[in-house]
PDB file of N, CA and C in Angstrom:
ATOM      1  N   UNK A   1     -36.385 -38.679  16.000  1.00  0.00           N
ATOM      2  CA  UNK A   1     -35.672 -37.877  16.963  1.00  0.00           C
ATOM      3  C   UNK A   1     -35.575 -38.663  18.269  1.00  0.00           C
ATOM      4  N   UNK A   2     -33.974 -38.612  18.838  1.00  0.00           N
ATOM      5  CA  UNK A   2     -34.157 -39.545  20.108  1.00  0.00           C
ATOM      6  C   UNK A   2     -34.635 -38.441  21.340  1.00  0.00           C
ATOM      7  N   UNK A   3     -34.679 -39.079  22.196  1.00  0.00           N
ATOM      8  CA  UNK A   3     -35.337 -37.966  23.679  1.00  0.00           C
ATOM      9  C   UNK A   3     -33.932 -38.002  24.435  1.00  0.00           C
ATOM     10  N   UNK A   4     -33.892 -36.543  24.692  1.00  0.00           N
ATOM     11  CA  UNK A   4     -32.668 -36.067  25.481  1.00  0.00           C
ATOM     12  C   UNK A   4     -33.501 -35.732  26.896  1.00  0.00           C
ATOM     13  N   UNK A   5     -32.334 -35.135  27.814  1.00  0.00           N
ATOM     14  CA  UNK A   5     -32.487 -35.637  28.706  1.00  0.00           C
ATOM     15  C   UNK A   5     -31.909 -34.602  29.462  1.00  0.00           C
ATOM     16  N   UNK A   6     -32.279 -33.435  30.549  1.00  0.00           N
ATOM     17  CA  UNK A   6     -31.729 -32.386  30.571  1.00  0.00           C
ATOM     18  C   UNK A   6     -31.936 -32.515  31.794  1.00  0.00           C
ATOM     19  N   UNK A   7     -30.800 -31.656  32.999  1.00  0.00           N
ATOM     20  CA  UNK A   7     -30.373 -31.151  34.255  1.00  0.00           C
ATOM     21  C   UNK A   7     -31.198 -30.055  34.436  1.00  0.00           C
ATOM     22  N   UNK A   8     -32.032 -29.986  35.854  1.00  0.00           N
ATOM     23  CA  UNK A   8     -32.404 -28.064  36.591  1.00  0.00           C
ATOM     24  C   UNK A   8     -31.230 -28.086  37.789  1.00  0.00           C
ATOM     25  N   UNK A   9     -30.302 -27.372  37.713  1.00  0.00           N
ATOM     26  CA  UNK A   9     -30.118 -26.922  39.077  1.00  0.00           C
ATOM     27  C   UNK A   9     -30.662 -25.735  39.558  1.00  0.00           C
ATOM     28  N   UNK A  10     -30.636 -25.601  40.689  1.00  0.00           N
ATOM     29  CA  UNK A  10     -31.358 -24.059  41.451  1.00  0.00           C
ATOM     30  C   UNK A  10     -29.678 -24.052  42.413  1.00  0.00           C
ATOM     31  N   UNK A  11     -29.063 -22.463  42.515  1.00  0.00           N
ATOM     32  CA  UNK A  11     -28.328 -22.487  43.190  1.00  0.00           C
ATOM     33  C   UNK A  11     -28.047 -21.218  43.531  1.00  0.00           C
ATOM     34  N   UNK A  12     -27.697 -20.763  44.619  1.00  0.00           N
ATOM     35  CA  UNK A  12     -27.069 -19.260  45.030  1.00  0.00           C
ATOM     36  C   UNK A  12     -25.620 -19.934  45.842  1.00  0.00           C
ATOM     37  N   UNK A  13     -24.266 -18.842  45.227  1.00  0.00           N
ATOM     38  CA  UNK A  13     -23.816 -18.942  46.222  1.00  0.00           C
ATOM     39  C   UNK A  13     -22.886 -20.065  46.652  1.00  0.00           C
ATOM     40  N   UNK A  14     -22.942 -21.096  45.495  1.00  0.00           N
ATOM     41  CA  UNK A  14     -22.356 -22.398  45.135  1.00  0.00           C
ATOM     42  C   UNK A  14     -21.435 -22.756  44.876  1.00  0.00           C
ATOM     43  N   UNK A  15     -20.022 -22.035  43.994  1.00  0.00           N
ATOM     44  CA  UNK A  15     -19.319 -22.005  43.656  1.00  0.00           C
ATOM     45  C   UNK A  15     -18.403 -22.761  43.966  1.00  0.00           C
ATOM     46  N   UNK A  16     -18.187 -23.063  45.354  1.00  0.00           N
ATOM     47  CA  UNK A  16     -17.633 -24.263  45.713  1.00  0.00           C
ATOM     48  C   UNK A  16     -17.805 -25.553  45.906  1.00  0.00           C
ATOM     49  N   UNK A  17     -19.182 -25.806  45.597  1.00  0.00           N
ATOM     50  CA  UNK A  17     -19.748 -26.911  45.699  1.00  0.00           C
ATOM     51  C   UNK A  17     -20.185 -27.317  44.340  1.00  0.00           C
ATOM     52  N   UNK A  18     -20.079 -26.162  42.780  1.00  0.00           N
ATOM     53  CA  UNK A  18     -20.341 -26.628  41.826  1.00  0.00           C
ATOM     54  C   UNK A  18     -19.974 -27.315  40.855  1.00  0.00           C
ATOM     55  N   UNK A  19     -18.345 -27.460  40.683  1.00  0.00           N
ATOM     56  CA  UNK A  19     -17.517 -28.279  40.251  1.00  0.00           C
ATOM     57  C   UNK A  19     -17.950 -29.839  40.590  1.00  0.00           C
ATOM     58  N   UNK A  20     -17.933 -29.982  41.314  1.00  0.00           N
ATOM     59  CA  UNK A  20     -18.603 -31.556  42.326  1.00  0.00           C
ATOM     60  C   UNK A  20     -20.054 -32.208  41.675  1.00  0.00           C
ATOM     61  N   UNK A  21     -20.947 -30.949  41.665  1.00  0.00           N
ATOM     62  CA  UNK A  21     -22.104 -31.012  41.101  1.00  0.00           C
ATOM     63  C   UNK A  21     -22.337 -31.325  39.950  1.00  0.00           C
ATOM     64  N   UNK A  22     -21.372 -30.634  39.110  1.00  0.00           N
ATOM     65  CA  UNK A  22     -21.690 -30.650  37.755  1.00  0.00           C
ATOM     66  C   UNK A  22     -21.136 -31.928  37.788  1.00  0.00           C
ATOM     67  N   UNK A  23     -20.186 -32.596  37.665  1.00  0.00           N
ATOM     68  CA  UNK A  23     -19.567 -33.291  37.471  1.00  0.00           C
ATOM     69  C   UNK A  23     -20.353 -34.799  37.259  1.00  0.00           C
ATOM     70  N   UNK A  24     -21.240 -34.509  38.484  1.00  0.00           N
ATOM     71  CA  UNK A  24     -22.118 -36.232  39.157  1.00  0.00           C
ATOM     72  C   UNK A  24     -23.252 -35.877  38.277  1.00  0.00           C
ATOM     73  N   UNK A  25     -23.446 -35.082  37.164  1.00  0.00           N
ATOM     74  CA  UNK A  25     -24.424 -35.291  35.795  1.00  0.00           C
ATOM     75  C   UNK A  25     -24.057 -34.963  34.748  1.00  0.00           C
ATOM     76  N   UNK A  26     -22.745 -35.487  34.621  1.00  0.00           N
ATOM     77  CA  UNK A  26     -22.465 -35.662  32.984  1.00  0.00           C
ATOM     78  C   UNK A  26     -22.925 -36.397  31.863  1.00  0.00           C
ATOM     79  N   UNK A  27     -23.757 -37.190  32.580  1.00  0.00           N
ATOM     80  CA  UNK A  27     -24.179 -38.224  31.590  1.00  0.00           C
ATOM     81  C   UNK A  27     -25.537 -37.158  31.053  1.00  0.00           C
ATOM     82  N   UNK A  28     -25.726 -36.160  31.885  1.00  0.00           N
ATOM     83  CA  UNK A  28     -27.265 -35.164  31.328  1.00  0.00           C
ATOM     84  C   UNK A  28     -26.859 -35.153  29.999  1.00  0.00           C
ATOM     85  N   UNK A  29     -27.629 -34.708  28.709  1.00  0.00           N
ATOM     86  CA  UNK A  29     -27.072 -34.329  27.532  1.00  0.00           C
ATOM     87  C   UNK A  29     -27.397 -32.339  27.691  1.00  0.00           C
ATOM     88  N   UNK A  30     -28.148 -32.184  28.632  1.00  0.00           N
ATOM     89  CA  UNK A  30     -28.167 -30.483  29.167  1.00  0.00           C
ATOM     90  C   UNK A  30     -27.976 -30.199  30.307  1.00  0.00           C
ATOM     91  N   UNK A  31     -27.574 -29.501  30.962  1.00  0.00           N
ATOM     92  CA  UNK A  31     -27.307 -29.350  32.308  1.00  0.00           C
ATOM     93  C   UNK A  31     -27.821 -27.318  31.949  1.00  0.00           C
ATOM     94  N   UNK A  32     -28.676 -27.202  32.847  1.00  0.00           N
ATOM     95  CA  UNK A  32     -29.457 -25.693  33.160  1.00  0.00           C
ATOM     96  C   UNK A  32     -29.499 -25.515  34.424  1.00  0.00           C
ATOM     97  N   UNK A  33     -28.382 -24.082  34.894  1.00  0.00           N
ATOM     98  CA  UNK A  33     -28.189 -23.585  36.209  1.00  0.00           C
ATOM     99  C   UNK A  33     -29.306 -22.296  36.138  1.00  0.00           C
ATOM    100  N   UNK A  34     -30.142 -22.451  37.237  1.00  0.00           N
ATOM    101  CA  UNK A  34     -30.877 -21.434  37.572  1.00  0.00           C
ATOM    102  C   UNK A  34     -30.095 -20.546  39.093  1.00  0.00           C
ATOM    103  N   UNK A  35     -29.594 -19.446  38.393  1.00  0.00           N
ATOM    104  CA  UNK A  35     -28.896 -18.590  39.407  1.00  0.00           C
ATOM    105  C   UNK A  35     -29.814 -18.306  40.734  1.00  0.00           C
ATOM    106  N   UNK A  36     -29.644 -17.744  42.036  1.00  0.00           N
ATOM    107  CA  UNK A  36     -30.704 -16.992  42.789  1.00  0.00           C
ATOM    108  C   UNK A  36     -30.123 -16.148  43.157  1.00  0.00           C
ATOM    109  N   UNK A  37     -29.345 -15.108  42.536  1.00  0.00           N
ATOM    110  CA  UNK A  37     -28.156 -14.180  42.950  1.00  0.00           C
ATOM    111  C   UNK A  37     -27.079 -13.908  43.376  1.00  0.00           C
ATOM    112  N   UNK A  38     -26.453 -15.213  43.288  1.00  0.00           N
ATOM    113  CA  UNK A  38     -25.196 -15.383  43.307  1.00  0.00           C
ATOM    114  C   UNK A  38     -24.213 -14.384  43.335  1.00  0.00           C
ATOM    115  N   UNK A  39     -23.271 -14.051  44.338  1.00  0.00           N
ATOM    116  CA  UNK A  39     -22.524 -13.192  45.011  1.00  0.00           C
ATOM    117  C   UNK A  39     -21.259 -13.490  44.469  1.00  0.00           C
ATOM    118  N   UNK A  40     -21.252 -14.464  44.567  1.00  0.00           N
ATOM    119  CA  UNK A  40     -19.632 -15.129  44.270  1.00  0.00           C
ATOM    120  C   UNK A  40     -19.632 -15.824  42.717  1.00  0.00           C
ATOM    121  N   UNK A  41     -18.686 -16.574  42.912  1.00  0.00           N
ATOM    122  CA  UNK A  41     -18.531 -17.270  41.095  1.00  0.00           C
ATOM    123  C   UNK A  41     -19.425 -17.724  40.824  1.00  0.00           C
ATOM    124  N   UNK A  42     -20.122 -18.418  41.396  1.00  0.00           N
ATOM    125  CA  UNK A  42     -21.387 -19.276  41.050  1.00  0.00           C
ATOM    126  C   UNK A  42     -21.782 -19.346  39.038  1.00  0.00           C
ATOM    127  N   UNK A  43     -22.085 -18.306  39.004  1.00  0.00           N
ATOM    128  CA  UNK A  43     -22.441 -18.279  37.506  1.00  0.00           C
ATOM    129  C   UNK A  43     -21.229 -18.248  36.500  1.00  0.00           C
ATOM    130  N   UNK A  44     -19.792 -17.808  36.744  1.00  0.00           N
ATOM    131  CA  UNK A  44     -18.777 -17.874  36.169  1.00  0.00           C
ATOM    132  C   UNK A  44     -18.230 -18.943  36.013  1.00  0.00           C
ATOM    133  N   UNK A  45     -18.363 -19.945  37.299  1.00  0.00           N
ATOM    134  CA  UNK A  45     -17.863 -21.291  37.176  1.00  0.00           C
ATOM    135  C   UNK A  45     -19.049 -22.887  36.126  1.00  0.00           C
ATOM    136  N   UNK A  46     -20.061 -22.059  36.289  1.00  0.00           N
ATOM    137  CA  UNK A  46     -20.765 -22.632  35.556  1.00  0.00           C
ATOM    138  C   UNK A  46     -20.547 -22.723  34.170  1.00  0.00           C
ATOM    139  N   UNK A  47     -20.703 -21.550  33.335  1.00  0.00           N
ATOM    140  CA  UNK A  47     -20.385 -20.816  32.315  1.00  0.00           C
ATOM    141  C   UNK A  47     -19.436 -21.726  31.948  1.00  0.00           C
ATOM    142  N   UNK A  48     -18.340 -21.700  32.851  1.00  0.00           N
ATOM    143  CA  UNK A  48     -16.698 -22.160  32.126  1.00  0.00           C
ATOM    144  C   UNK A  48     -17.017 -23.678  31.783  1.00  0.00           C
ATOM    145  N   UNK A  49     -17.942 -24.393  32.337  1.00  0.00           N
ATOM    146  CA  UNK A  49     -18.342 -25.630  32.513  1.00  0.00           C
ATOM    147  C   UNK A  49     -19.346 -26.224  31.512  1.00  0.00           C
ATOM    148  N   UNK A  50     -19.610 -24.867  30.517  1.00  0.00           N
ATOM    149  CA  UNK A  50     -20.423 -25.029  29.583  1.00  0.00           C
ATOM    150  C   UNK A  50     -22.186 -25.161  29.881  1.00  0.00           C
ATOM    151  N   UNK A  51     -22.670 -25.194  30.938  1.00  0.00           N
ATOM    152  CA  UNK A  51     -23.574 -24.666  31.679  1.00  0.00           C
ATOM    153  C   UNK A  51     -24.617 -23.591  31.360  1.00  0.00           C
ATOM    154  N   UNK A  52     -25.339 -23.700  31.004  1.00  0.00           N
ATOM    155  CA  UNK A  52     -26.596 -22.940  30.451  1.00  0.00           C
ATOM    156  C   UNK A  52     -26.618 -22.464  31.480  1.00  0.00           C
ATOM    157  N   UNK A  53     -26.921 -20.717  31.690  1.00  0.00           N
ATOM    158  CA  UNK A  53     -27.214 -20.523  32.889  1.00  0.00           C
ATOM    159  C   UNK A  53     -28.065 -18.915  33.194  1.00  0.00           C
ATOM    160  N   UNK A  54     -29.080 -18.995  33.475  1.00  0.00           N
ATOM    161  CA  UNK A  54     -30.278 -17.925  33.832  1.00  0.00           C
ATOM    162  C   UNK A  54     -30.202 -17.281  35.238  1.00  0.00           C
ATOM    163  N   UNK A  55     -30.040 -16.608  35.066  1.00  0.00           N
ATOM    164  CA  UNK A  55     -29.658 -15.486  36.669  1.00  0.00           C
ATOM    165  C   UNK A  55     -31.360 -15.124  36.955  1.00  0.00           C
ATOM    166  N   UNK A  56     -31.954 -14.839  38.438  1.00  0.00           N
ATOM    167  CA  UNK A  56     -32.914 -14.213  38.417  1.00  0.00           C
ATOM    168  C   UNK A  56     -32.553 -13.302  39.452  1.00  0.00           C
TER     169      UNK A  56
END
């Protein structure tokens, strides 16, 4: 088995800054958004981005 290699983000509130974000770790083979209650798209834009993503 090879070793993968996985993304934490922590974010509230991001939505405009997450497109950008995701983007500069594509090479992750996981990328995991940890919500902090996000008001706005934050978790929708993730989602669409294929983005594992845990709301707290």
């Amino acid at each position: 088995m090879s070793a993968r290699l996985s993304v934490v983000m922590i974010a509230k509130n991001a939505a405009d800054l997450l497109p950008d974000c995701l983007a500069s770790v594509t090479w992750a083979d996981e990328i995991v958004l940890l919500d902090s209650g996000s008001t706005d798209a934050t978790v929708e834009v993730a989602r669409a981005a294929g983005v594992q993503v845990y709301s707290n």
